[in-house]
Structures are given as structure tokens and as C-alpha cells.
C-alpha atoms as a PDB file:
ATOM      1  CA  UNK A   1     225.591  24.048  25.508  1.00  0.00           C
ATOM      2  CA  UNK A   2     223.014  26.752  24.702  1.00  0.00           C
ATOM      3  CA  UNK A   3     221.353  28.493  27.855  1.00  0.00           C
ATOM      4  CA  UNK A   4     217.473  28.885  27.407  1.00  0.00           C
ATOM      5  CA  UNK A   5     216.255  32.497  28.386  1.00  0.00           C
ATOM      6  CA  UNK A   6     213.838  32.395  30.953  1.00  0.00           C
ATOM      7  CA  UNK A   7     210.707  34.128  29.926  1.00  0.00           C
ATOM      8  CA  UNK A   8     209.102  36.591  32.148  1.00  0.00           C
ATOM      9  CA  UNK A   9     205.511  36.570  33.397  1.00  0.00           C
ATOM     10  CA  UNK A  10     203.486  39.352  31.151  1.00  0.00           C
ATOM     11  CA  UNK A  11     202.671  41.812  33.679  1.00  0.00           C
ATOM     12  CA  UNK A  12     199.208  44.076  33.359  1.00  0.00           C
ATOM     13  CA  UNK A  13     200.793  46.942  32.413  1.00  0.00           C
ATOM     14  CA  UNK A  14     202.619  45.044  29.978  1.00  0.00           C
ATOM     15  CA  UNK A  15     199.229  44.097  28.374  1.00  0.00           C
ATOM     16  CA  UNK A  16     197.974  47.530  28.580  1.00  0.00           C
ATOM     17  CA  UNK A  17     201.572  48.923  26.864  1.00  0.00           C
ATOM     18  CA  UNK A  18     200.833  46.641  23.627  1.00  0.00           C
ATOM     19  CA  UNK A  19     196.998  47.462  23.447  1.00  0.00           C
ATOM     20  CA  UNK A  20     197.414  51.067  23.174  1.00  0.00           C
ATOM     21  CA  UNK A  21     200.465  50.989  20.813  1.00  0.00           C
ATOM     22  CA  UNK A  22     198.286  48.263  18.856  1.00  0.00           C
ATOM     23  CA  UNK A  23     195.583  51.404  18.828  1.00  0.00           C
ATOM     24  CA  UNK A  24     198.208  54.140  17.807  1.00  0.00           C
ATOM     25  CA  UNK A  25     199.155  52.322  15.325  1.00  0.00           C
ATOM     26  CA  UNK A  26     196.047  51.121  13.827  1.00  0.00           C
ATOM     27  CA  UNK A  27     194.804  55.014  14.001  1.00  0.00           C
ATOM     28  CA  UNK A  28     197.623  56.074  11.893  1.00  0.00           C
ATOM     29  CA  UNK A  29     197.230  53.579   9.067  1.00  0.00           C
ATOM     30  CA  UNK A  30     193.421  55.029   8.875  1.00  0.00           C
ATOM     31  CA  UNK A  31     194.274  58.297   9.505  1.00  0.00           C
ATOM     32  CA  UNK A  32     197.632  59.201   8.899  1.00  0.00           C
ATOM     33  CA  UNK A  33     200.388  60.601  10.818  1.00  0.00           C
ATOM     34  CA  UNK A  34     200.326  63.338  13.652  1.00  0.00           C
ATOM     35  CA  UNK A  35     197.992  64.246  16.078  1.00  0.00           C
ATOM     36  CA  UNK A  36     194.093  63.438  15.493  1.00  0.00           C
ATOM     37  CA  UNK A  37     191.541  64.826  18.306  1.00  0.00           C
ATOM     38  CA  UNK A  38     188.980  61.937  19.140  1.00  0.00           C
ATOM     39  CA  UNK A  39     186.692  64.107  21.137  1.00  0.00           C
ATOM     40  CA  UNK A  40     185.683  67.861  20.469  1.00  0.00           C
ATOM     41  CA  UNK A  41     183.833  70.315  22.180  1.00  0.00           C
ATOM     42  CA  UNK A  42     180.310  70.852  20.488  1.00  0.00           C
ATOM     43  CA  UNK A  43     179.932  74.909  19.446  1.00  0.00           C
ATOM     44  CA  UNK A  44     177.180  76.296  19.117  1.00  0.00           C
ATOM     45  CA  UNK A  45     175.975  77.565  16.050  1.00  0.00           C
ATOM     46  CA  UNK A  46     175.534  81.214  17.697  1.00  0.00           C
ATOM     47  CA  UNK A  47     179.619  81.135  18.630  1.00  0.00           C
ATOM     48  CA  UNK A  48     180.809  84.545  17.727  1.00  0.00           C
ATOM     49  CA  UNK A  49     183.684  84.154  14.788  1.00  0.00           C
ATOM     50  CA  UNK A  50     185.058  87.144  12.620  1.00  0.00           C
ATOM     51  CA  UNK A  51     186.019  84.889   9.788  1.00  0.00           C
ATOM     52  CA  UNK A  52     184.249  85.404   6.651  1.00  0.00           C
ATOM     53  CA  UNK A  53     183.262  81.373   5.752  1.00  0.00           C
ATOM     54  CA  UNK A  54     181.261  80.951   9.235  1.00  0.00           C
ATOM     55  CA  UNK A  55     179.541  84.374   8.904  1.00  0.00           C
ATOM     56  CA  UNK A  56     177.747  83.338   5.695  1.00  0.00           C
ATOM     57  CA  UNK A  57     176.388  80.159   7.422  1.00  0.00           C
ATOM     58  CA  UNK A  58     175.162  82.336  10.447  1.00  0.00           C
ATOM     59  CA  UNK A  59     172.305  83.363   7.948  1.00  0.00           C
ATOM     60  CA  UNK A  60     171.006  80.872   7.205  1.00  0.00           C
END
């Protein structure tokens, strides 16, 4: 005689566990793997930078 295993209420936290591994993992198949920055500071244009491919598009 086989014992049924009881199943366990899903909690909320539960629910929110699977959502955002749902997310991760939907991210990475569009984006790839590692780290990918959703939200980024806006510079300004006039943002001092000593490197030689932003100083050309300071002129124009």
C-alpha cells in the first residue's frame, strides 16, 4: 500500500519565488547570460569624458 504525499498549500511567497525565476529566465533566453541593467541613469550630453569616441560627438 502506496502512501499519497500530502500536498502543501502554495504560499505567497511561493508564487512570487516562481514569477521572478519565470522572469530570469525568460530575460536570458532574449538576452543572454550574465547581468543586464534594466534601468540607467540618463547623462547628459555635456558629461565630461576623456575618451576619444564621445569627444567627437560633443561637436556636433
Amino acid at each position: 500500500m502506496k502512501h499519497k504525499k500530502k500536498k502543501l498549500p502554495v504560499n505567497l511567497d511561493d508564487l512570487v519565488k516562481a514569477s521572478r525565476r519565470g522572469s530570469r529566465e525568460g530575460e536570458q533566453e532574449l538576452l543572454g547570460p550574465g547581468f543586464h541593467s534594466t534601468n540607467r541613469v540618463h547623462r547628459s550630453k555635456k558629461t565630461y569624458t576623456r575618451k576619444a569616441k564621445h569627444k567627437s560627438s560633443l561637436t556636433d
